[in-house]
Each structure stands twice: as structure tokens, then as C-alpha cells.
PDB file of N, CA and C in Angstrom:
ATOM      1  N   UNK A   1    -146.049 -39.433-116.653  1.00  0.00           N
ATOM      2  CA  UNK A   1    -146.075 -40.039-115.335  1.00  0.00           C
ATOM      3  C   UNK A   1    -146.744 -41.408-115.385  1.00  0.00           C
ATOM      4  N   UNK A   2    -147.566 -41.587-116.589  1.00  0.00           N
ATOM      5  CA  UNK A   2    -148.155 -42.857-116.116  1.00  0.00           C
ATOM      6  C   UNK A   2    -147.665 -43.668-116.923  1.00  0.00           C
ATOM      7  N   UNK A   3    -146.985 -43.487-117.908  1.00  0.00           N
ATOM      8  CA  UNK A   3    -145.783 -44.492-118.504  1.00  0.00           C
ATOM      9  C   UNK A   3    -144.852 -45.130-117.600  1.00  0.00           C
ATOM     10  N   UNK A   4    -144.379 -44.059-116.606  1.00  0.00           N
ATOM     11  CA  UNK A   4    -143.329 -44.638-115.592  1.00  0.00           C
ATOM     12  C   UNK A   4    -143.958 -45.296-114.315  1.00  0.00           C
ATOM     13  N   UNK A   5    -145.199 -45.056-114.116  1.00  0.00           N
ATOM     14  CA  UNK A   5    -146.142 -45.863-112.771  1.00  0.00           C
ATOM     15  C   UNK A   5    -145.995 -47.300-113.746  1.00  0.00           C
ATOM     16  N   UNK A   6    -146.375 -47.540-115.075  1.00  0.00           N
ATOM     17  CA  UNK A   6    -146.944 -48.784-115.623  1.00  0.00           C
ATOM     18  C   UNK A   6    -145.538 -49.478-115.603  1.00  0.00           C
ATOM     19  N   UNK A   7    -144.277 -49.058-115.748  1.00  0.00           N
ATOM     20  CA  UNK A   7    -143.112 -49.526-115.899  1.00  0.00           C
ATOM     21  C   UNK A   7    -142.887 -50.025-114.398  1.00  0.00           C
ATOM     22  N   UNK A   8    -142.867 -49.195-113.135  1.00  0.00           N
ATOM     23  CA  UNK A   8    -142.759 -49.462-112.303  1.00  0.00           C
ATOM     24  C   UNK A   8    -143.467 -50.429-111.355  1.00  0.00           C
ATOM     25  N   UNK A   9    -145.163 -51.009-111.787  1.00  0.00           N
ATOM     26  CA  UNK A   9    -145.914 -51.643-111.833  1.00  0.00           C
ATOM     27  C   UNK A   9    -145.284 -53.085-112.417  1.00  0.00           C
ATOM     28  N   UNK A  10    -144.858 -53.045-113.246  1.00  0.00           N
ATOM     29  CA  UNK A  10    -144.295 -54.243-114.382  1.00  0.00           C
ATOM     30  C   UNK A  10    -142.736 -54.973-113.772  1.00  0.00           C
ATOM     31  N   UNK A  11    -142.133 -53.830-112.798  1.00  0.00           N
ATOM     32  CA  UNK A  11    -141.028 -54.179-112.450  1.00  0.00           C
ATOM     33  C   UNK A  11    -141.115 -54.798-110.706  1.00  0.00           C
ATOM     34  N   UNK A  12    -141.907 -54.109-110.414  1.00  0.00           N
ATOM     35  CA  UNK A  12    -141.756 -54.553-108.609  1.00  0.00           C
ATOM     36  C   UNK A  12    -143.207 -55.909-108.891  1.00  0.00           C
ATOM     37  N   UNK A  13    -143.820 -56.207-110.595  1.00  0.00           N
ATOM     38  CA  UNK A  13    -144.367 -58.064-110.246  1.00  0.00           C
ATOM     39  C   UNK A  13    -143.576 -58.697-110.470  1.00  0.00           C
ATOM     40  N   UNK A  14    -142.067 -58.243-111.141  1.00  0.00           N
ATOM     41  CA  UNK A  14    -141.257 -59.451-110.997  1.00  0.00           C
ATOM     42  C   UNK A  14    -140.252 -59.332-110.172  1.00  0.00           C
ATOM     43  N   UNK A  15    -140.673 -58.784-109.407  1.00  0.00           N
ATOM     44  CA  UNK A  15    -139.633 -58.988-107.909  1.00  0.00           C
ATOM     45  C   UNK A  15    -139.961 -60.531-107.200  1.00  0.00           C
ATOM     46  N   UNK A  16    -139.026 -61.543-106.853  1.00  0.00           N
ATOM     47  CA  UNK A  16    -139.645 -62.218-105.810  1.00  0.00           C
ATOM     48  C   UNK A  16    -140.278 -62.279-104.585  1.00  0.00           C
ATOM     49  N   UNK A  17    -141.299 -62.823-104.277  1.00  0.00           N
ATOM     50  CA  UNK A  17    -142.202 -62.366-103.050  1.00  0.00           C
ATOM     51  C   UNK A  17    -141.294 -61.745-101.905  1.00  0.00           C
ATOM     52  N   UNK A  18    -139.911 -62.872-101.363  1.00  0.00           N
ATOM     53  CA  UNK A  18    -139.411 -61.779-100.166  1.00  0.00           C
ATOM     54  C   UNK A  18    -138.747 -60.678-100.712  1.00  0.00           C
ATOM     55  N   UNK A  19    -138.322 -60.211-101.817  1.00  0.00           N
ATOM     56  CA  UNK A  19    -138.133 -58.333-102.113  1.00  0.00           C
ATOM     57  C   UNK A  19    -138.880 -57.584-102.226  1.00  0.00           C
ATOM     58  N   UNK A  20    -140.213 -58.311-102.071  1.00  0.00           N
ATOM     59  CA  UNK A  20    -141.345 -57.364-102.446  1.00  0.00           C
ATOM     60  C   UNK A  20    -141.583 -56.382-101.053  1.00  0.00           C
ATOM     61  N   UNK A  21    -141.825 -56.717-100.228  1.00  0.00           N
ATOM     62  CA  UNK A  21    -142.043 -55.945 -98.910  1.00  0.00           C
ATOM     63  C   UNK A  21    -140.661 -55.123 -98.786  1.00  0.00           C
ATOM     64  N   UNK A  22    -139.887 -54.737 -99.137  1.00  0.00           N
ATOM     65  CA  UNK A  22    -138.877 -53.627 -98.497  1.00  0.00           C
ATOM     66  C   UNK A  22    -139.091 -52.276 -99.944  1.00  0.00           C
ATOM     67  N   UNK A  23    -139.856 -53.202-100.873  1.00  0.00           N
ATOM     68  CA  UNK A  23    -139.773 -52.190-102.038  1.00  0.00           C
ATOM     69  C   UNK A  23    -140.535 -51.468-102.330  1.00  0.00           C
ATOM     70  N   UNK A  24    -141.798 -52.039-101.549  1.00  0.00           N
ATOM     71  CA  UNK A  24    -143.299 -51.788-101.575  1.00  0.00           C
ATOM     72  C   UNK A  24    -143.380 -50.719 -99.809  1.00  0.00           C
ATOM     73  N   UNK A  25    -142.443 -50.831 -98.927  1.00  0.00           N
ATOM     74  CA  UNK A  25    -142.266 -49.626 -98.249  1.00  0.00           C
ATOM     75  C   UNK A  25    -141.506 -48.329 -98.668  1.00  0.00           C
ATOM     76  N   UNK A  26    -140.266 -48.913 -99.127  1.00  0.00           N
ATOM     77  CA  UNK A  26    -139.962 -47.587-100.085  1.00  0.00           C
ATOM     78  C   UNK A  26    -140.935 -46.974-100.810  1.00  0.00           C
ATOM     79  N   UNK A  27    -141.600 -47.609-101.609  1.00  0.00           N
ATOM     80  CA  UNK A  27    -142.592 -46.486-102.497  1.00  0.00           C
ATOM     81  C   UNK A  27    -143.553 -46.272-101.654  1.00  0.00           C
ATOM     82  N   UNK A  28    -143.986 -46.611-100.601  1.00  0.00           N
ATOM     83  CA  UNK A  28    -144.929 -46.522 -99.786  1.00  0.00           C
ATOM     84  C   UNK A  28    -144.803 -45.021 -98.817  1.00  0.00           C
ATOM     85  N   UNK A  29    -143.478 -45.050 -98.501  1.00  0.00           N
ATOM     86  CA  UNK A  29    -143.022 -44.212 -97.656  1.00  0.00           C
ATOM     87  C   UNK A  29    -143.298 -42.821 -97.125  1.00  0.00           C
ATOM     88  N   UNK A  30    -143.469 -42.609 -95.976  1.00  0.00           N
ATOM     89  CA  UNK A  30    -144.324 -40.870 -95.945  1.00  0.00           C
ATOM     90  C   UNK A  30    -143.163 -40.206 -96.252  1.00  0.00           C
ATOM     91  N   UNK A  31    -142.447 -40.290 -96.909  1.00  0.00           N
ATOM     92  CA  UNK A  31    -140.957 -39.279 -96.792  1.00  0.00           C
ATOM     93  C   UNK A  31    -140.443 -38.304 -95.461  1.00  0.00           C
ATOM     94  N   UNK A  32    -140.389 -38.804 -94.249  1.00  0.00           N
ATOM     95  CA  UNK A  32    -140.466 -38.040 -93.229  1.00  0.00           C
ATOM     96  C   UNK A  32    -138.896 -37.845 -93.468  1.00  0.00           C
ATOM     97  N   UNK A  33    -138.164 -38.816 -93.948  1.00  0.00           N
ATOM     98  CA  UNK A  33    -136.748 -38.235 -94.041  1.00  0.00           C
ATOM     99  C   UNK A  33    -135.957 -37.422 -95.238  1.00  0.00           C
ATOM    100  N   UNK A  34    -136.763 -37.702 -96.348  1.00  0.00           N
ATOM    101  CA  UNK A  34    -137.190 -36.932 -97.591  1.00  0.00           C
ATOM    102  C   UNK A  34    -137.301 -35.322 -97.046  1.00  0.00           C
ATOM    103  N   UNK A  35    -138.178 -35.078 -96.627  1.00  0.00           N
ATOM    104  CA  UNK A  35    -138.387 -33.766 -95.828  1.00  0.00           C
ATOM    105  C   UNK A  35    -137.516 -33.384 -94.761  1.00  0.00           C
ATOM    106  N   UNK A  36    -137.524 -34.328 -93.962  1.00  0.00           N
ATOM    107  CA  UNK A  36    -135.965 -33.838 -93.469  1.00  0.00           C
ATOM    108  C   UNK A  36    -134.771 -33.331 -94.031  1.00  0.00           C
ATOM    109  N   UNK A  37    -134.432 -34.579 -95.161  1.00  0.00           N
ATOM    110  CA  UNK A  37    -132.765 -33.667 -95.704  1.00  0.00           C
ATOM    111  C   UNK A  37    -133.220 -32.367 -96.670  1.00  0.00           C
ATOM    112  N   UNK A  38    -134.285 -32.557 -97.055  1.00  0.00           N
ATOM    113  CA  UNK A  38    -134.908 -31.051 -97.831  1.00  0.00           C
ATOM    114  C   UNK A  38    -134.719 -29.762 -96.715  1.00  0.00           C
ATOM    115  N   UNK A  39    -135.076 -29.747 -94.930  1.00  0.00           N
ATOM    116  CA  UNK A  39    -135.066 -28.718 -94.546  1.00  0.00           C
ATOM    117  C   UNK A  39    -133.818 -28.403 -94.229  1.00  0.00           C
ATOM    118  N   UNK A  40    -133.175 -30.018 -93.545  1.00  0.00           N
ATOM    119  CA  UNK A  40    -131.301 -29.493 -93.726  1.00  0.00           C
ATOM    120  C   UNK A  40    -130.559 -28.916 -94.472  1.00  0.00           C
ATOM    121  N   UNK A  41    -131.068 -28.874 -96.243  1.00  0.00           N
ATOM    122  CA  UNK A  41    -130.583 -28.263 -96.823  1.00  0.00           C
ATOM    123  C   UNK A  41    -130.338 -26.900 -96.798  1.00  0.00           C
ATOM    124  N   UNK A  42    -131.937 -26.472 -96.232  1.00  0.00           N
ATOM    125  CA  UNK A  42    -132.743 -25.149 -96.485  1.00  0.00           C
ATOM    126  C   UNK A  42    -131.710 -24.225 -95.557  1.00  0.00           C
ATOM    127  N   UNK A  43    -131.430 -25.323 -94.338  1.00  0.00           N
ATOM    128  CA  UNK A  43    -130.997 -24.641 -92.593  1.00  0.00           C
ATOM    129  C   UNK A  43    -129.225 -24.500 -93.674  1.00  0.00           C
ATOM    130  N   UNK A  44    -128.489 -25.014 -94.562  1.00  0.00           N
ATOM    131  CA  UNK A  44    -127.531 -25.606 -94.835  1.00  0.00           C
ATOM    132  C   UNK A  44    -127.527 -23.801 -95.755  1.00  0.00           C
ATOM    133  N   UNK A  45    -127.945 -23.676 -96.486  1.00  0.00           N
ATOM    134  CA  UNK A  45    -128.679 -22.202 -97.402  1.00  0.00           C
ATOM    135  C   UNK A  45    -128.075 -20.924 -96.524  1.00  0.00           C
ATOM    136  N   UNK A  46    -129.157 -21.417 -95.859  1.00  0.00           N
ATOM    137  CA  UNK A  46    -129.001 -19.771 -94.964  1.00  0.00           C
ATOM    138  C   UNK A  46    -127.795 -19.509 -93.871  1.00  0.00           C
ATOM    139  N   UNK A  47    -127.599 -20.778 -93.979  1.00  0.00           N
ATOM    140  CA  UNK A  47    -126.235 -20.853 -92.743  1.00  0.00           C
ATOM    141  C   UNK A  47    -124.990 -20.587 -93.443  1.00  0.00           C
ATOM    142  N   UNK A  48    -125.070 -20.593 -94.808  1.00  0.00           N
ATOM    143  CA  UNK A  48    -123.752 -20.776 -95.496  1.00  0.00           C
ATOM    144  C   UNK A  48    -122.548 -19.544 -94.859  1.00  0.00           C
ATOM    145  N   UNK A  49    -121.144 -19.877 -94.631  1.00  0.00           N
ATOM    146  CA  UNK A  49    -120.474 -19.195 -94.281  1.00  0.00           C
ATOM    147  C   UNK A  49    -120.136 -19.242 -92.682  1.00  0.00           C
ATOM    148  N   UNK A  50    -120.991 -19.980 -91.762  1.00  0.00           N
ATOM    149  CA  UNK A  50    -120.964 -20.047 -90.466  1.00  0.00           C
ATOM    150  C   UNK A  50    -120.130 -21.364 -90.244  1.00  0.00           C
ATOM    151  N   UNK A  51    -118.916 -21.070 -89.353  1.00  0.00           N
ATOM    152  CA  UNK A  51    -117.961 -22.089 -89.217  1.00  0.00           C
ATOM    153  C   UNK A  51    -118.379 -23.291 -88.947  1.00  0.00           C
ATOM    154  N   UNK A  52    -117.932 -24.830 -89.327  1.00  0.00           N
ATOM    155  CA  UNK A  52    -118.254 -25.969 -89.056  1.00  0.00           C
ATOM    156  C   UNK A  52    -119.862 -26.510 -89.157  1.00  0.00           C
ATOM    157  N   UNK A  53    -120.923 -25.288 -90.083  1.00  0.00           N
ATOM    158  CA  UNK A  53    -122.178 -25.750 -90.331  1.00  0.00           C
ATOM    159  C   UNK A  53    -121.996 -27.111 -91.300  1.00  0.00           C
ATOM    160  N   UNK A  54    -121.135 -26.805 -91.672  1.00  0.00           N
ATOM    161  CA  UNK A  54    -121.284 -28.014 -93.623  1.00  0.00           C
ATOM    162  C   UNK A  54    -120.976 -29.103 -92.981  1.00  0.00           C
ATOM    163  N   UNK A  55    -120.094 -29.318 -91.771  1.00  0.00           N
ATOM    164  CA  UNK A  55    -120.049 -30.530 -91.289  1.00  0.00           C
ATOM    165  C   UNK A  55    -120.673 -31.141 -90.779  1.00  0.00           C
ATOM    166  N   UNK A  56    -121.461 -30.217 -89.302  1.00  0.00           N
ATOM    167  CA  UNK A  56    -122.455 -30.833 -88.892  1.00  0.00           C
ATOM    168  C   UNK A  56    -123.747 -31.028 -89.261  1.00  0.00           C
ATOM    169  N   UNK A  57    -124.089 -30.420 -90.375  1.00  0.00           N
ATOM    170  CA  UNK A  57    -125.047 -30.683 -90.911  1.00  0.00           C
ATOM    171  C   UNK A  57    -125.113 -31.963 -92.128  1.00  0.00           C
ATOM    172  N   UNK A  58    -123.544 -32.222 -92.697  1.00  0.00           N
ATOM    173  CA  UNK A  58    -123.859 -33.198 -93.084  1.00  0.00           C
ATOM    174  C   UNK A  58    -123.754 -34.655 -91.966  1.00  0.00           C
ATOM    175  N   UNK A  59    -123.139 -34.490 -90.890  1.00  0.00           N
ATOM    176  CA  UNK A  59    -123.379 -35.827 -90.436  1.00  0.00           C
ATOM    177  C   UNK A  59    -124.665 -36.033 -89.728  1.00  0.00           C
ATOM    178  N   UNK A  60    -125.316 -34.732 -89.435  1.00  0.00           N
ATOM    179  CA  UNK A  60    -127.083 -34.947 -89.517  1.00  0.00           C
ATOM    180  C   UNK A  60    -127.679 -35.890 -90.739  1.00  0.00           C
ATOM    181  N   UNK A  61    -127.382 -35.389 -91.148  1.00  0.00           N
ATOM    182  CA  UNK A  61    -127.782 -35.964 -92.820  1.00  0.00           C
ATOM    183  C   UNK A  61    -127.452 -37.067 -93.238  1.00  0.00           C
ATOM    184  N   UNK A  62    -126.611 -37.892 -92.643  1.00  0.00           N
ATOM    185  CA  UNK A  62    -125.961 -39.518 -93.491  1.00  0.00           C
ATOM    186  C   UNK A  62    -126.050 -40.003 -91.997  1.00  0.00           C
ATOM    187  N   UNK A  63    -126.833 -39.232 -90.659  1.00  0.00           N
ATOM    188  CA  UNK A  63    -127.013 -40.218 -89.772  1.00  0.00           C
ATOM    189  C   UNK A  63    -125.930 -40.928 -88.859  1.00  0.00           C
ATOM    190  N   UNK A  64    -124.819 -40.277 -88.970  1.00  0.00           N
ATOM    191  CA  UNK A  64    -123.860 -40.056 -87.882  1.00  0.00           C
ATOM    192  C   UNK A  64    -124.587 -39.944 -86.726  1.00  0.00           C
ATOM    193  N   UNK A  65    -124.513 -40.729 -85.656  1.00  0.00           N
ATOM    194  CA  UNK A  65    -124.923 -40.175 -84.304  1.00  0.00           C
ATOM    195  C   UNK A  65    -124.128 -40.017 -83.288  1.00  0.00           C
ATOM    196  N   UNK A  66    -123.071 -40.509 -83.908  1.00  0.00           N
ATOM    197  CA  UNK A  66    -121.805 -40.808 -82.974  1.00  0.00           C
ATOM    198  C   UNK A  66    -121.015 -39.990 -82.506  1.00  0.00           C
TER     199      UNK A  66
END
């Protein structure tokens, strides 16, 4: 793990200053949506077999709101 922190360290100083802030929130990130598609999955598990779950659960998931 700390081979790949030092690599990843080495790669986001040679980012230019304006890429630095969208890259430095990604790794920053509380994963609130991380955890989200993890429980959709979970709901995706137990639902298996129930008509039209796989669909609506994936356009939960890629953020369809439409």
C-alpha cells in the first residue's frame, strides 16, 4: 500500500495546478456514492428474479433521473 500512496503522491505533483483540485476531491472523497452503488447492489442480490428490478436499479445507479 505504501508503494502505491508514493506512486500516487509522485503522480497527482505532476498534475498542473488547475487538475489538481478535481483530483485531489476524488481522492478526498467520503464515498457517499461508493456506498451507495455498494447497497444497490446488495438491494440488486436479494431482489434477483423480481420483474424490472435490474432495470430500475440500474438507472438508479448511472443516475438516470429522467
Amino acid at each position: 500500500m505504501s508503494a502505491m500512496r508514493e506512486e500516487l503522491h509522485h503522480l497527482v505533483d505532476q498534475l498542473p495546478e488547475e487538475r489538481l483540485a478535481p483530483v485531489l476531491q476524488l481522492i478526498r472523497g467520503d464515498g457517499r456514492k461508493t456506498r451507495a452503488v455498494a447497497t444497490l447492489e446488495a438491494v440488486r442480490a436479494r431482489m434477483s428474479g423480481v420483474t424490472g428490478i435490474d432495470e430500475e436499479l440500474s438507472r438508479l445507479r448511472d443516475g438516470d433521473r429522467g
